[in-house]
C-alpha atoms as a PDB file:
ATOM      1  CA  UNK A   1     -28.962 -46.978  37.987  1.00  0.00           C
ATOM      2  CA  UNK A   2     -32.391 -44.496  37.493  1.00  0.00           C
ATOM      3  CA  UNK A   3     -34.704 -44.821  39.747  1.00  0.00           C
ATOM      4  CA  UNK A   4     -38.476 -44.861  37.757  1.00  0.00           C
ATOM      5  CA  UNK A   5     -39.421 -42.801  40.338  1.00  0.00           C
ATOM      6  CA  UNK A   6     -36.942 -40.205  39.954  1.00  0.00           C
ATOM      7  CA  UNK A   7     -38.982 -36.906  39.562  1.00  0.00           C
ATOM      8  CA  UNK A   8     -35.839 -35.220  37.460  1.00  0.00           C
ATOM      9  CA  UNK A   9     -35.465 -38.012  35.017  1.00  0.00           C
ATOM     10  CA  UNK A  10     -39.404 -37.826  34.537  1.00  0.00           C
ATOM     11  CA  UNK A  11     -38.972 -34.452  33.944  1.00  0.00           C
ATOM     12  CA  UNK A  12     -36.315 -34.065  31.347  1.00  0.00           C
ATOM     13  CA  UNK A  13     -38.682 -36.778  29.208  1.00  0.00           C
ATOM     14  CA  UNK A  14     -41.422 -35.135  29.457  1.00  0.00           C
ATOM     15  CA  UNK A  15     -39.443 -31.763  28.544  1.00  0.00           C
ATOM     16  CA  UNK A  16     -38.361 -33.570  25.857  1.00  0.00           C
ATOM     17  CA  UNK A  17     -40.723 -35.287  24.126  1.00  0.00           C
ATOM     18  CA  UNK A  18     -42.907 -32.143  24.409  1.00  0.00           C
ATOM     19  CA  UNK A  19     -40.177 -29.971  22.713  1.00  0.00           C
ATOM     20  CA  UNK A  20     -40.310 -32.726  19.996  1.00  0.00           C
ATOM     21  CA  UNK A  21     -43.808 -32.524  19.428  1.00  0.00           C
ATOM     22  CA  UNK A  22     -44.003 -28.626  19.599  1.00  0.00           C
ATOM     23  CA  UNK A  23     -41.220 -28.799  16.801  1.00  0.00           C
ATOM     24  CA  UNK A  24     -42.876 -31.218  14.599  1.00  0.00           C
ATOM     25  CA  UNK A  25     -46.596 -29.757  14.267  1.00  0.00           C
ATOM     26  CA  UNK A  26     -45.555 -26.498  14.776  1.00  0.00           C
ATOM     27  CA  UNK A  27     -43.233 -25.870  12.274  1.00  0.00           C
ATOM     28  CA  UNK A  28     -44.303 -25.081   7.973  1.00  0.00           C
ATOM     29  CA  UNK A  29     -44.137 -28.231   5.877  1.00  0.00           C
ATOM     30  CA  UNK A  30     -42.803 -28.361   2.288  1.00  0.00           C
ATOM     31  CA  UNK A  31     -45.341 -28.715   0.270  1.00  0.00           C
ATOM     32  CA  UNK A  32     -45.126 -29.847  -3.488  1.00  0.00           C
ATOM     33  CA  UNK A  33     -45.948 -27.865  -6.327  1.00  0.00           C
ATOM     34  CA  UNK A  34     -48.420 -28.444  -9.258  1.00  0.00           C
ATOM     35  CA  UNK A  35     -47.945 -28.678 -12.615  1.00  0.00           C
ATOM     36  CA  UNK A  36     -50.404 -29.215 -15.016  1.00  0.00           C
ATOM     37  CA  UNK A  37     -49.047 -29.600 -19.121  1.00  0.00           C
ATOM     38  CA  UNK A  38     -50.446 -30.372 -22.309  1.00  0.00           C
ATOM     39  CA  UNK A  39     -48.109 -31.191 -25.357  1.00  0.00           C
ATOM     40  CA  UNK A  40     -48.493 -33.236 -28.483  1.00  0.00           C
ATOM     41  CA  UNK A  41     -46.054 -35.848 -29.953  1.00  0.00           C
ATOM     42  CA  UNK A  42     -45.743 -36.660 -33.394  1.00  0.00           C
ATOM     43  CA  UNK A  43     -45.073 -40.349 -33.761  1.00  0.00           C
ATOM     44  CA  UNK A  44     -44.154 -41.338 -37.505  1.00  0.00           C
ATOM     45  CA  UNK A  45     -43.436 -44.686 -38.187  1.00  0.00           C
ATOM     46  CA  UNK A  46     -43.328 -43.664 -42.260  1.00  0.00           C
ATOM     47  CA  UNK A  47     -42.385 -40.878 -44.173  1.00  0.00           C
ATOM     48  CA  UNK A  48     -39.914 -39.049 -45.068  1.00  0.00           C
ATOM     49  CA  UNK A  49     -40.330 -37.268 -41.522  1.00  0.00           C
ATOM     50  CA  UNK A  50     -39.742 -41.067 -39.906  1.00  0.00           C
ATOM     51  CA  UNK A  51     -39.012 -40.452 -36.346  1.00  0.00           C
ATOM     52  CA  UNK A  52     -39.505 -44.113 -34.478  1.00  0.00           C
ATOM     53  CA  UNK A  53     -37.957 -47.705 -36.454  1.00  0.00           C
ATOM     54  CA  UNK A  54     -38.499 -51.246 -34.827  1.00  0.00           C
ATOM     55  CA  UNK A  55     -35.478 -52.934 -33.869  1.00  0.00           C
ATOM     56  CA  UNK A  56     -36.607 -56.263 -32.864  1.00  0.00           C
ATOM     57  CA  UNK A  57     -39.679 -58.543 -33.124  1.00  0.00           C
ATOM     58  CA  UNK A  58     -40.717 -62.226 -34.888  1.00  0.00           C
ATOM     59  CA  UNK A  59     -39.864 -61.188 -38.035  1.00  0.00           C
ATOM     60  CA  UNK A  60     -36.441 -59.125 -37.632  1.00  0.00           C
ATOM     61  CA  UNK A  61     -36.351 -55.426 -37.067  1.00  0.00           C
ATOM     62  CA  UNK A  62     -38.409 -55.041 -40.363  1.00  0.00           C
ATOM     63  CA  UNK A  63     -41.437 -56.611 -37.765  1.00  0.00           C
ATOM     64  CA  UNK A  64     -44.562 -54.193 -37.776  1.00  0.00           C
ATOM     65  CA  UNK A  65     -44.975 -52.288 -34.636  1.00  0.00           C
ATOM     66  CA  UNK A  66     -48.749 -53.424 -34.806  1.00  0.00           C
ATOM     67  CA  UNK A  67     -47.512 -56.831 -34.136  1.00  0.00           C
ATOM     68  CA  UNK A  68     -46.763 -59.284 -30.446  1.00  0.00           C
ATOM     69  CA  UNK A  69     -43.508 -58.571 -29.612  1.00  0.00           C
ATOM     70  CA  UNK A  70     -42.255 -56.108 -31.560  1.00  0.00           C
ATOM     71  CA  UNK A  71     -39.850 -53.361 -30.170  1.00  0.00           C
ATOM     72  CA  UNK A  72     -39.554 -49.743 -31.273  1.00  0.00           C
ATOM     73  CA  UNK A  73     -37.225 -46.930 -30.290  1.00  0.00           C
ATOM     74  CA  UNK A  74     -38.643 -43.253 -30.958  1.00  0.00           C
ATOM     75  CA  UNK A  75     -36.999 -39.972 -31.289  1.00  0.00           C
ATOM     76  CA  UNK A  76     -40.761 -37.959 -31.982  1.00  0.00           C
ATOM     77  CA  UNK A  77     -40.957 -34.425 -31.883  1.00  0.00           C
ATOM     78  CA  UNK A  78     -42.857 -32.871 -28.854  1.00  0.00           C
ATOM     79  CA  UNK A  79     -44.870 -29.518 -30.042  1.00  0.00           C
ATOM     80  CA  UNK A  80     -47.238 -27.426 -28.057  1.00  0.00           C
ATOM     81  CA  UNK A  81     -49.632 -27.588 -30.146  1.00  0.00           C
ATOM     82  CA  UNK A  82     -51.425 -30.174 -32.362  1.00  0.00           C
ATOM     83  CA  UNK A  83     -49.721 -29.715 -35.700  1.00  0.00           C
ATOM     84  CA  UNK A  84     -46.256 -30.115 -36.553  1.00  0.00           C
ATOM     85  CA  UNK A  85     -45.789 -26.825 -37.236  1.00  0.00           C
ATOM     86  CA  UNK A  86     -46.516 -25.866 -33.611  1.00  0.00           C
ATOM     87  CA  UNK A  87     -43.832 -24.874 -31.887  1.00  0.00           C
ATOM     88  CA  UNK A  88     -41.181 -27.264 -31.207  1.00  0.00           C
ATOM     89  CA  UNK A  89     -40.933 -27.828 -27.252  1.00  0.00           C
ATOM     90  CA  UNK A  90     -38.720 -30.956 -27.156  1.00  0.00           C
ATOM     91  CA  UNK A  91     -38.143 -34.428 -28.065  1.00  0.00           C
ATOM     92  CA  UNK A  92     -40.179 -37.772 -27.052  1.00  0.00           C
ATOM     93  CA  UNK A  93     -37.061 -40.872 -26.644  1.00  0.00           C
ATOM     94  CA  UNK A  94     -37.801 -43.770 -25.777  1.00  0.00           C
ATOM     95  CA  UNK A  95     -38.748 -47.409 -26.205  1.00  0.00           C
ATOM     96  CA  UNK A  96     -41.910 -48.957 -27.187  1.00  0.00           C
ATOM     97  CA  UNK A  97     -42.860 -52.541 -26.944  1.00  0.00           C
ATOM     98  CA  UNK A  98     -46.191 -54.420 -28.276  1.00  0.00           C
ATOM     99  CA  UNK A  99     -47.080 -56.336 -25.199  1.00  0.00           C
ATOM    100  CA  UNK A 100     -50.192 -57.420 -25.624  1.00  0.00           C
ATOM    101  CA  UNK A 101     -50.949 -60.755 -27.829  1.00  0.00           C
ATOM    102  CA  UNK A 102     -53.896 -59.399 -30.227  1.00  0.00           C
ATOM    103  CA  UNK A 103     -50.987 -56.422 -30.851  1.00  0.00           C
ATOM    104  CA  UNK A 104     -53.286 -53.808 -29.658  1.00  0.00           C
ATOM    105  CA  UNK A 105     -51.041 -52.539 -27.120  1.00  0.00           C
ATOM    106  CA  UNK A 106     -47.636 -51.111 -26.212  1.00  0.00           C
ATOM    107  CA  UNK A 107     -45.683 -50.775 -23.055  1.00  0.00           C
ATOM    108  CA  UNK A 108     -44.164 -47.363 -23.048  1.00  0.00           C
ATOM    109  CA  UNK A 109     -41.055 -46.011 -21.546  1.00  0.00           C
ATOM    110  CA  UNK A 110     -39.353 -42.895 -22.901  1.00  0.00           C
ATOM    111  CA  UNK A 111     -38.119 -39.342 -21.649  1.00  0.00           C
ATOM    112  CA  UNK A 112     -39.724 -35.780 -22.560  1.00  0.00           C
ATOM    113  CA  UNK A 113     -36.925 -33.864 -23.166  1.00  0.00           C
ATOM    114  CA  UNK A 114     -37.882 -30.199 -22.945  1.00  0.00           C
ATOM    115  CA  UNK A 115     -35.670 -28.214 -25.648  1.00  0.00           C
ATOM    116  CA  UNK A 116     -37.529 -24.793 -25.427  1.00  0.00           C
ATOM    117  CA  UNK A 117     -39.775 -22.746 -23.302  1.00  0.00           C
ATOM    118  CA  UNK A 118     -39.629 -22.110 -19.648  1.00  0.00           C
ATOM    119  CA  UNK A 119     -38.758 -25.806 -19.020  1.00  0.00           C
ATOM    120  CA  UNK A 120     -35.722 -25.586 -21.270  1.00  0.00           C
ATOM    121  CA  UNK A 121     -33.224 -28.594 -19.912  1.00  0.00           C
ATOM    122  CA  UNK A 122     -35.834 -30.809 -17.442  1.00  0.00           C
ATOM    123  CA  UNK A 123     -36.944 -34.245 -18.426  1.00  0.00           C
ATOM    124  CA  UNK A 124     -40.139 -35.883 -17.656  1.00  0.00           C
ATOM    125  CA  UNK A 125     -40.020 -40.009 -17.422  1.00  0.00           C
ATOM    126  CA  UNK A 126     -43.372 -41.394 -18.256  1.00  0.00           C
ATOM    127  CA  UNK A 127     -43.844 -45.172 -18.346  1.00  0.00           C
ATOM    128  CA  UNK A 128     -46.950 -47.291 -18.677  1.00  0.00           C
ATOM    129  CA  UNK A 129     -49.529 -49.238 -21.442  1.00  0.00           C
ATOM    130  CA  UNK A 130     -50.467 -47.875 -24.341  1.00  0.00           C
ATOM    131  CA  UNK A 131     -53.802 -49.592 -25.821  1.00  0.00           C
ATOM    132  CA  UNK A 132     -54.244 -47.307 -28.496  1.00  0.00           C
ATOM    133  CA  UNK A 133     -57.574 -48.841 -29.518  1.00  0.00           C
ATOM    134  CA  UNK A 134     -58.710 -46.180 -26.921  1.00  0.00           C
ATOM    135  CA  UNK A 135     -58.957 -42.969 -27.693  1.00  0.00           C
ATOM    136  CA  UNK A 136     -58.080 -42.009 -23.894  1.00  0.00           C
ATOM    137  CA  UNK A 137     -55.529 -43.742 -21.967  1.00  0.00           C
ATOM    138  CA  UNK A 138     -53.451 -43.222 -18.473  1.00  0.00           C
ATOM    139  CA  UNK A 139     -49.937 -43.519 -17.854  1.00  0.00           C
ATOM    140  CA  UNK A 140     -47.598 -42.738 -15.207  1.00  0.00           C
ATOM    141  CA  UNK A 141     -45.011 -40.134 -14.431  1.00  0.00           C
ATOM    142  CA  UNK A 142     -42.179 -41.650 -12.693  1.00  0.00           C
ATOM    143  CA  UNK A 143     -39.009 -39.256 -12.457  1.00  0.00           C
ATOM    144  CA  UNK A 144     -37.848 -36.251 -13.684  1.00  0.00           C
ATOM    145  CA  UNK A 145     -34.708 -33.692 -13.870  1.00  0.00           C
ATOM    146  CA  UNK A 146     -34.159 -30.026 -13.375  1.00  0.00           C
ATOM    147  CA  UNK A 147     -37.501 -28.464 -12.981  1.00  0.00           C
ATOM    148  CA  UNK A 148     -39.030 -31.417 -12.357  1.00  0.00           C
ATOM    149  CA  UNK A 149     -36.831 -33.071  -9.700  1.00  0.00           C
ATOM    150  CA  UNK A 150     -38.616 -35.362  -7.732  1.00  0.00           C
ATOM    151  CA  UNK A 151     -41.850 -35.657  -9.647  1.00  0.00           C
ATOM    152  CA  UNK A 152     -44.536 -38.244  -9.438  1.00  0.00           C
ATOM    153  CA  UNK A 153     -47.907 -37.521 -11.444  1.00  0.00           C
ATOM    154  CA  UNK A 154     -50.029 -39.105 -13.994  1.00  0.00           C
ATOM    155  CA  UNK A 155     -51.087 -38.471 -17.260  1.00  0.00           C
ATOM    156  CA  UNK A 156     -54.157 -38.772 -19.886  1.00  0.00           C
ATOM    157  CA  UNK A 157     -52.491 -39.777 -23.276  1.00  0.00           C
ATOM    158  CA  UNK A 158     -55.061 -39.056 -26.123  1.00  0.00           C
ATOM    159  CA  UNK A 159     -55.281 -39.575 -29.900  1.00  0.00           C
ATOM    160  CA  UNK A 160     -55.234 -36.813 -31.994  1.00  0.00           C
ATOM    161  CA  UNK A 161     -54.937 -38.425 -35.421  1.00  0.00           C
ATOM    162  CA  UNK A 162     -53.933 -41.850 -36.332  1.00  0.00           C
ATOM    163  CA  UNK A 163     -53.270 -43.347 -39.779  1.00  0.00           C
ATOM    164  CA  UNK A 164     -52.815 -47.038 -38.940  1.00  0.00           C
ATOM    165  CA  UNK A 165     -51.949 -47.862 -42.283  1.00  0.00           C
ATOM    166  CA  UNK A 166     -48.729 -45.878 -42.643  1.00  0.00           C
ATOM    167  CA  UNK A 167     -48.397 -45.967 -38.907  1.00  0.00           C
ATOM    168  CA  UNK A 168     -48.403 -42.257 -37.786  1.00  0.00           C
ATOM    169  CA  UNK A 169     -49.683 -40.888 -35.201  1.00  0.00           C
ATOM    170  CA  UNK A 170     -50.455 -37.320 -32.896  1.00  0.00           C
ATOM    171  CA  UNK A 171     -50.980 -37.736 -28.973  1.00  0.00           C
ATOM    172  CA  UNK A 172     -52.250 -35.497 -26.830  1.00  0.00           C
ATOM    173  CA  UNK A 173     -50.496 -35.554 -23.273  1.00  0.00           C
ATOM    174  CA  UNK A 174     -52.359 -33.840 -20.515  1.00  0.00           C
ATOM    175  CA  UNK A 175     -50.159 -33.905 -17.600  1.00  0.00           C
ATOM    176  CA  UNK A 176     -50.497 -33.472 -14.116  1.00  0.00           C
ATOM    177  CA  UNK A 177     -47.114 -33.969 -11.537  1.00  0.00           C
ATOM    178  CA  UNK A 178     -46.148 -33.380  -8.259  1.00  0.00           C
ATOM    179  CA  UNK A 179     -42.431 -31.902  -7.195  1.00  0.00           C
ATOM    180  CA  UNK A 180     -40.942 -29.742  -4.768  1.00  0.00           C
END
């Protein structure tokens, strides 16, 4: 058995705790990179251009998104700029659900896709509420692939044009994420 006392037993600890301390504040961390985005998504509930369809609510799938309860999948076009002739970037997929009783807000989960550009094949995962009464509103950015691999980051969400009546919409997404 050690003796407490034992001066060479002393020493190898505090050998070794010091080469463990050296080691860990001596040596570079990874540190994540920045990346800050804007794109737009067309969201078109109408039209011959429709790119989201409820699914589900009170009423049947013909239920208006506007309304409590109401689910909605989305296949919207992602541009880079704020017209839909901008240049196609990707593709918003997703789910949205009217969450809120008064129907003035949707929970939000759906995948940027990135189709073009220099983020060709990496996905952003944004989730969060959606009261578009506001004309700014946060959301959060909880996963990603290729590029953005490990991500975490936030975004403003901001309306560009809304038609309520035939349901069609242009966000602005200014995003901000984290990832190594």
């Amino acid at each position: 058995m050690a003796n407490p006392l034992n001066l060479t037993s002393n020493s190898f600890f505090f050998i070794f705790t010091l080469t463990i301390l050296y080691v860990a504040y001596t040596f570079p961390k990874l540190q994540p990179n920045q990346t800050n985005l804007v794109f737009y998504v067309h969201d078109h509930f109408t039209g011959e251009d429709t790119t989201a369809a409820t699914v589900a609510g009170k009423t049947g799938p013909t239920s208006s998104i506007l309304r409590f309860g109401t689910v909605a999948i989305v296949d919207d076009p992602v541009t880079d700029g704020p017209t839909i002739d901008s240049t196609l970037i990707g593709r918003a997929q997703g789910v949205y659900i009217n969450s809120q009783l008064d129907g003035k807000a949707l929970y939000m989960v759906f995948s940027i896709i990135f189709t073009a550009g220099e983020y060709t094949g990496s996905s952003l995962e944004i989730q969060g509420s959606d009261i578009f009464t506001m004309k700014k509103r946060e959301f959060g950015i909880v996963s990603g692939t290729g590029y953005f691999r490990f991500v975490k980051g936030y975004g403003i969400m901001e309306t560009e044009f809304m038609d309520l009546v035939n349901l069609r919409a242009t966000l602005k997404l200014n995003v901000t994420v984290k990832h190594y």
